[in-house]
N, C-alpha and C. Protein backbone atom coordinates (compact mmCIF):
# COMPACT_ATOMS: atom_id res chain seq x y z
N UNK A 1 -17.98 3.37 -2.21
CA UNK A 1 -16.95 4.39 -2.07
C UNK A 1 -15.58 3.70 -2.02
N UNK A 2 -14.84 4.07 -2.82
CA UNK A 2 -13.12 3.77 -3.03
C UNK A 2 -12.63 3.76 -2.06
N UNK A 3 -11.93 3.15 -1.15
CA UNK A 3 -10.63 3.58 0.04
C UNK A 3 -9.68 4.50 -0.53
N UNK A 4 -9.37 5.65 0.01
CA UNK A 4 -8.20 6.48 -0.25
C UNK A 4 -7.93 6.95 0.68
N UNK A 5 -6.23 6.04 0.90
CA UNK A 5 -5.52 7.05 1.78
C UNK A 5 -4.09 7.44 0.93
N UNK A 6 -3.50 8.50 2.17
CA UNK A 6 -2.86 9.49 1.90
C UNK A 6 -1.78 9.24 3.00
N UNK A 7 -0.52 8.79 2.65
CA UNK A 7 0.40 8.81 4.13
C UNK A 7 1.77 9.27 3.59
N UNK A 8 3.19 9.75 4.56
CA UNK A 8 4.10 9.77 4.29
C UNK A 8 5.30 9.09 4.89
N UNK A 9 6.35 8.76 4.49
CA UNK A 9 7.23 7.86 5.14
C UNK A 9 8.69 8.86 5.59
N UNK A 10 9.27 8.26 6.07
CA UNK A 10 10.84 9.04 7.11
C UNK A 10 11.81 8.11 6.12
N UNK A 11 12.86 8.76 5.64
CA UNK A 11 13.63 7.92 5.12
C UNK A 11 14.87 8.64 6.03
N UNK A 12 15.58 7.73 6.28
CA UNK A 12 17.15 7.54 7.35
C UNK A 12 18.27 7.44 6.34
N UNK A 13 18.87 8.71 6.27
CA UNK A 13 19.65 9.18 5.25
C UNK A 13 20.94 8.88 5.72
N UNK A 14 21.40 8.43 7.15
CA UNK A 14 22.28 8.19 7.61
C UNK A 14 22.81 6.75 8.03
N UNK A 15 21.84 5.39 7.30
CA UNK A 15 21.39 4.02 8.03
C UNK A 15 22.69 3.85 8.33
N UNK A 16 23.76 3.48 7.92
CA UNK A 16 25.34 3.08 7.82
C UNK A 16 25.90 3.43 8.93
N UNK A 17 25.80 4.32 9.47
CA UNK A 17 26.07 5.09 10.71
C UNK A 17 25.71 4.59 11.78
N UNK A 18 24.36 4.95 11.84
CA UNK A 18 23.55 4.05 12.51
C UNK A 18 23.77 2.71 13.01
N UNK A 19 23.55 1.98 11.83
CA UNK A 19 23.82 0.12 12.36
C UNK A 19 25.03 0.25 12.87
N UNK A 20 26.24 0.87 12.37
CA UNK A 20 28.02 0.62 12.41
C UNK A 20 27.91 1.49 14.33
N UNK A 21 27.43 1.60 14.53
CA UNK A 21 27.55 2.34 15.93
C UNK A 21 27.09 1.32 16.95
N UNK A 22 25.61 1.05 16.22
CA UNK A 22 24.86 0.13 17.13
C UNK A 22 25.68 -1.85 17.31
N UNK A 23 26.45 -1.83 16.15
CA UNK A 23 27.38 -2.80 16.50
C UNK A 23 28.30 -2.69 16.94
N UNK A 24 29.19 -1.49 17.25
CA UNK A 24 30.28 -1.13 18.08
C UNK A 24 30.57 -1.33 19.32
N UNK A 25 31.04 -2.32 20.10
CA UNK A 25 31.11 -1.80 21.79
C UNK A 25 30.93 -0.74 22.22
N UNK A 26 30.63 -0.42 22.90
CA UNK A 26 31.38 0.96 23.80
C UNK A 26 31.01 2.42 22.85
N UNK A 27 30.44 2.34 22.31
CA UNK A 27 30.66 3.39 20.56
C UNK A 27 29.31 4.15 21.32
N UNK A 28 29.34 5.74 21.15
CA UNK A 28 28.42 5.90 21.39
C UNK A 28 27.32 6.23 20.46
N UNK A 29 25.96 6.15 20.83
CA UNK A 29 24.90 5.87 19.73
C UNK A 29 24.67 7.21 18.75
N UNK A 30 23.98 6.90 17.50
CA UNK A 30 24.21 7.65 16.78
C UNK A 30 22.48 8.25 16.52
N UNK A 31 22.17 9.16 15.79
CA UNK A 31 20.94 9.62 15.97
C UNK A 31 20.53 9.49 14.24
N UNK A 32 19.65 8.85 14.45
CA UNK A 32 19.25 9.04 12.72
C UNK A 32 18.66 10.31 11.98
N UNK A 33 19.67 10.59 10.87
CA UNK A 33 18.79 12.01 10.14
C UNK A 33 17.61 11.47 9.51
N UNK A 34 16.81 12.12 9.85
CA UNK A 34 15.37 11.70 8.79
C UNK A 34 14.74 12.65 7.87
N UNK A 35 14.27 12.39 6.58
CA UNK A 35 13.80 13.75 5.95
C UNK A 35 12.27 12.72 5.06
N UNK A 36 11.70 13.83 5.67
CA UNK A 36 10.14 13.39 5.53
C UNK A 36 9.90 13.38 3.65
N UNK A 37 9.26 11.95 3.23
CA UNK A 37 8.79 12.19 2.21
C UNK A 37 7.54 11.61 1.62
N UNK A 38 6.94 12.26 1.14
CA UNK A 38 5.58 12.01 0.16
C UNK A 38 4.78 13.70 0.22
N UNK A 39 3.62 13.51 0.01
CA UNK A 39 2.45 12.36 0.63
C UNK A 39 2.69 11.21 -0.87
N UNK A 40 2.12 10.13 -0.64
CA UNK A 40 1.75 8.92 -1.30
C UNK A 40 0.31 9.01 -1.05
N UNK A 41 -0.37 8.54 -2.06
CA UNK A 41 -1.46 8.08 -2.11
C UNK A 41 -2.00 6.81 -2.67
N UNK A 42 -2.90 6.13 -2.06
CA UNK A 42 -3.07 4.83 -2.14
C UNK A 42 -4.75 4.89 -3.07
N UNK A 43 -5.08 4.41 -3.43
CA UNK A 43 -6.55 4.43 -4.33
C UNK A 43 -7.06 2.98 -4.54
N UNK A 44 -8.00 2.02 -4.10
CA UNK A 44 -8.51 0.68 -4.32
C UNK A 44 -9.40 1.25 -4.81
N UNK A 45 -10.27 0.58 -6.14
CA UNK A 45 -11.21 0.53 -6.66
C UNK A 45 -11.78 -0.65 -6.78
N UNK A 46 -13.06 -1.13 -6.04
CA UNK A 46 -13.26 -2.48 -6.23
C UNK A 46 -14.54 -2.83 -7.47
N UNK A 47 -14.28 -3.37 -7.82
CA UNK A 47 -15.09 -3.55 -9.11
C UNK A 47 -16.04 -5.58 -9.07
N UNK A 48 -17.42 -5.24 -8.85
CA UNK A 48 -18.33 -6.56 -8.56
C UNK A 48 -18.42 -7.52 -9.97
N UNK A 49 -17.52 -8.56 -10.19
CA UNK A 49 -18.32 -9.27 -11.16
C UNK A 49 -18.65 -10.42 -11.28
N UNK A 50 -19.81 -11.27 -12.62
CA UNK A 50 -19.88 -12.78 -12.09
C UNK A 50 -20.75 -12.62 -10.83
N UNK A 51 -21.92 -11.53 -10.89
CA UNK A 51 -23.36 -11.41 -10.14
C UNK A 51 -24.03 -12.22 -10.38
N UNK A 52 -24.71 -13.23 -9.31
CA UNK A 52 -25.99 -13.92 -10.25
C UNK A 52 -26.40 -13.81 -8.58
N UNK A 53 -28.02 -14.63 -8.93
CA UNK A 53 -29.28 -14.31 -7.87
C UNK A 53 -28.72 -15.88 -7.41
N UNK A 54 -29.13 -16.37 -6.32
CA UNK A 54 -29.10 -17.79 -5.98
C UNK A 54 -30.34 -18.11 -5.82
N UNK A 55 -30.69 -19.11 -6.29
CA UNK A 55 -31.91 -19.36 -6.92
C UNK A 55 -32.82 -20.03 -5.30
N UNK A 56 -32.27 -20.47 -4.32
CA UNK A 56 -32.52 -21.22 -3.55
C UNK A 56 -32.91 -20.23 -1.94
N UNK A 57 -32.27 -19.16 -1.94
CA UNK A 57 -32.72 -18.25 -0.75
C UNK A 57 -32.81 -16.79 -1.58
N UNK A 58 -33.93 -15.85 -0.99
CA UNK A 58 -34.32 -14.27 -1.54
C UNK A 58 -33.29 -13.72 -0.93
N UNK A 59 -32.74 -14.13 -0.07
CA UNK A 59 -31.60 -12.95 0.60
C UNK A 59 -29.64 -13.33 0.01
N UNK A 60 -29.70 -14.26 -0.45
CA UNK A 60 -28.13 -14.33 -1.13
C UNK A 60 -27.92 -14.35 -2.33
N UNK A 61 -26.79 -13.58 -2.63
CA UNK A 61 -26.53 -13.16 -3.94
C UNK A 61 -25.21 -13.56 -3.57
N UNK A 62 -24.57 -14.02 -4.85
CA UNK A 62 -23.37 -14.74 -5.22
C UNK A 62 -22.03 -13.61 -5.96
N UNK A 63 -21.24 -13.21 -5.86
CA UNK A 63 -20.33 -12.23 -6.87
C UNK A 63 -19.43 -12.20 -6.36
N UNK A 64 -18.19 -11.92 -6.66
CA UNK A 64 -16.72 -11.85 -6.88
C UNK A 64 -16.23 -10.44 -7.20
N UNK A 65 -15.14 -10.11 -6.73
CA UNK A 65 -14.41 -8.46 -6.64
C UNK A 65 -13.65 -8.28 -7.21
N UNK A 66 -12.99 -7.86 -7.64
CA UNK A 66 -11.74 -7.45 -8.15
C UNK A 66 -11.65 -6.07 -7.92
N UNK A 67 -9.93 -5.99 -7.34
CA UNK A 67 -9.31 -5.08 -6.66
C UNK A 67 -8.17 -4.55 -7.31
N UNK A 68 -8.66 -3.67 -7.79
CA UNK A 68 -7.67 -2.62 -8.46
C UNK A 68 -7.09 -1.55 -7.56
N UNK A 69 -5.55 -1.72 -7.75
CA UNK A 69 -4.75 -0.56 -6.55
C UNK A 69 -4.31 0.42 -7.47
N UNK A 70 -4.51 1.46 -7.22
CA UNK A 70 -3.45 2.56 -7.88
C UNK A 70 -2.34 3.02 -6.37
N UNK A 71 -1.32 3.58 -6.65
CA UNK A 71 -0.09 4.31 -6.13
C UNK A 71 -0.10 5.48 -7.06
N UNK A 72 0.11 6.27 -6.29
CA UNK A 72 0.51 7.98 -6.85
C UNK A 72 2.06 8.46 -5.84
């Protein structure tokens, strides 16, 4: 089964404000606007290759992954 997640991020539409306050003496603090965006979705597909049996124990098998990401 694929991992898929689904999350959203806050972007601070006001950063400039913000920092320029928080470096100010005496300045009083400023409140960040935030406006919610996504969802984003994340998708790994892992894909097994370069399988072989190991010839020396019944219980280990040898293979390599490859990890394919999608973003939406």
């Amino acid at each position: 089964m694929a991992p898929f997640i689904r999350f959203w991020m806050w972007e601070v539409t006001n950063a400039d404000e913000v920092e320029a306050a928080g470096r100010t003496p005496g300045a009083q603090p400023v409140k960040p606007r935030l406006v919610e965006r996504g969802p984003y979705h994340y998708i790994e597909d892992r894909v097994k290759v370069n399988v072989s049996d190991e010839s020396e124990s019944e219980n280990h098998v040898r293979l390599a992954i490859n990890l394919l990401s999608f973003a939406r």
